[in-house]
Protein backbone atom coordinates (compact mmCIF):
# COMPACT_ATOMS: atom_id res chain seq x y z
CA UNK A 1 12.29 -8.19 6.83
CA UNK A 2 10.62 -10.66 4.50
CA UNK A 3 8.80 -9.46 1.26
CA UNK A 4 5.60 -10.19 2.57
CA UNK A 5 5.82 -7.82 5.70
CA UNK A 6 7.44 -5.77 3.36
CA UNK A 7 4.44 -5.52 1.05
CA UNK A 8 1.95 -5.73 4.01
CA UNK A 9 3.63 -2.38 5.69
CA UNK A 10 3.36 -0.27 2.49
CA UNK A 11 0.12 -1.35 1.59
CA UNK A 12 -1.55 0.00 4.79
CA UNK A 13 0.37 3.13 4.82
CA UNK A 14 -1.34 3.50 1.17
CA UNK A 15 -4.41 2.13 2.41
CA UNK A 16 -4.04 5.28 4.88
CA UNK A 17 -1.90 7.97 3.64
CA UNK A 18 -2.59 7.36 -0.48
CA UNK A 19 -4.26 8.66 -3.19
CA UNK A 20 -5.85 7.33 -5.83
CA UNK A 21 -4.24 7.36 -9.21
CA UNK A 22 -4.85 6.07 -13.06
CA UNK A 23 -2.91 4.40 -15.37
CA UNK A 24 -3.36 3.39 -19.19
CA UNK A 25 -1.20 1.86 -21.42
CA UNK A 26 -1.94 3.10 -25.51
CA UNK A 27 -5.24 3.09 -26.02
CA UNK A 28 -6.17 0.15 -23.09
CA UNK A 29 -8.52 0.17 -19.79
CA UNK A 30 -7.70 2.87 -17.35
CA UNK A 31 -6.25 1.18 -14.49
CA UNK A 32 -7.07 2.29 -10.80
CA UNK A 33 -4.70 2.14 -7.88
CA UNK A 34 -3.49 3.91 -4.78
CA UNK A 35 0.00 5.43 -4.48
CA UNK A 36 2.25 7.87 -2.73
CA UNK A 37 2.84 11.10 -5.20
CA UNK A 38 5.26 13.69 -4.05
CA UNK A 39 7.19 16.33 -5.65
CA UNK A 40 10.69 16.68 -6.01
CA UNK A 41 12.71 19.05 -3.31
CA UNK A 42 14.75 21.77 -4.97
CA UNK A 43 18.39 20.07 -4.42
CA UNK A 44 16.56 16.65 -6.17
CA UNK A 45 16.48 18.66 -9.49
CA UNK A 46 19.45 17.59 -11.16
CA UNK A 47 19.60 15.68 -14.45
CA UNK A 48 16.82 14.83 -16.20
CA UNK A 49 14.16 15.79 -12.64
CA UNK A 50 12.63 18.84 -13.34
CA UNK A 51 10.03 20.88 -11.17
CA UNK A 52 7.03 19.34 -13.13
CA UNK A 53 7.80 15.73 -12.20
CA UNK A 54 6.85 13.88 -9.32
CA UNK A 55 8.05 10.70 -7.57
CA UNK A 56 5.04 8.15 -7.48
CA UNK A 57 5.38 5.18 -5.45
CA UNK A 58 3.03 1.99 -5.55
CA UNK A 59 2.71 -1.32 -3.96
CA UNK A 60 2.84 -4.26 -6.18
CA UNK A 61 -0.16 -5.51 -5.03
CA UNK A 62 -2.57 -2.86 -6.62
CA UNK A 63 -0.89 -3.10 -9.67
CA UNK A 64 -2.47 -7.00 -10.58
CA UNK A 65 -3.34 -7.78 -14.40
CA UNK A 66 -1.84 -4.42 -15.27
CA UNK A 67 1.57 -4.95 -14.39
CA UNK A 68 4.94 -3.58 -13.80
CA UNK A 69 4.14 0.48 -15.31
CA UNK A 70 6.62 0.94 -18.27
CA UNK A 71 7.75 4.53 -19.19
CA UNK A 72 4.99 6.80 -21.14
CA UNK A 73 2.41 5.10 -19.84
CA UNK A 74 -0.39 7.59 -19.17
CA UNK A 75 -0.47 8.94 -15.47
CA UNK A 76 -3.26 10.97 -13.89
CA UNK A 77 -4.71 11.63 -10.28
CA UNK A 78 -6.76 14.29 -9.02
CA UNK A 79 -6.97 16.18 -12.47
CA UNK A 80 -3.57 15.89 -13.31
CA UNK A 81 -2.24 14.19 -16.43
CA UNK A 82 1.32 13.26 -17.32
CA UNK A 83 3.42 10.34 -18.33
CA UNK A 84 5.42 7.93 -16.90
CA UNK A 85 9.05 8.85 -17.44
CA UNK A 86 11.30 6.49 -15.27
CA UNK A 87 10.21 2.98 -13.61
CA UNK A 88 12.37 1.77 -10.73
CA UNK A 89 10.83 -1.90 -9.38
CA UNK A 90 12.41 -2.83 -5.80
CA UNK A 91 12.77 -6.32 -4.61
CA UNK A 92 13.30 -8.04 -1.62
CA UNK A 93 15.34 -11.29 -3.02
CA UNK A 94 13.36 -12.28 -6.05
CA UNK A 95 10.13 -10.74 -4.88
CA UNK A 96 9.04 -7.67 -6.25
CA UNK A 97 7.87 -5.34 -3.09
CA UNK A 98 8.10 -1.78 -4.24
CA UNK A 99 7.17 0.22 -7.49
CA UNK A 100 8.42 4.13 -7.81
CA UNK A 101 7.78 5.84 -11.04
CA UNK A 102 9.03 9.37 -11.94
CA UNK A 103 6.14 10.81 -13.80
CA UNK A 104 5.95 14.21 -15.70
CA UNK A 105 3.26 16.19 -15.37
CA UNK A 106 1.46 18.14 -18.99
């Protein structure tokens, strides 16, 4: 699988399956992308998961001028509010295909 087919499958599934999100960095622009949020399943709460965090996953190519999300960011979609806890970036070779954050929820 090559990045770009990579990047092209998640972005439709987004394009189909997402919902929107926000994030802001300090006191910056709000920045507005699509993503996969899910909560964590009861045997996934180990360490430092709890039940008020969810696993957020974006494509890299909604993310533009922003950039990679760093950890307390500001989160928020459909009323909820929370902060970015953990970022894991996945690449294909050098190429940067994948974003999942672990965001807590206020």
């Amino acid at each position: 699988m090559t990045p770009e087919y990579a990047i092209a499958v998640l972005d439709r599934q987004i394009a189909a399956h997402g919902q929107p999100l926000a994030l802001r960095r300090g006191t910056g622009a709000q920045h507005n992308a699509r993503g996969f949020i899910r909560g964590y399943k009861p045997d996934e709460l180990i360490g430092l998961v709890s039940q008020a965090d969810r696993n957020v996953t974006i494509s890299p190519s909604s993310l533009g001028a922003y950039g990679l999300p760093k950890a307390q960011d500001d989160f928020s979609s459909n009323g909820q509010r929370g902060k970015v806890e953990d970022v894991e970036p996945i690449h294909i070779g050098e190429t940067l295909v994948r974003v999942n954050l672990r965001v807590r929820l206020a």
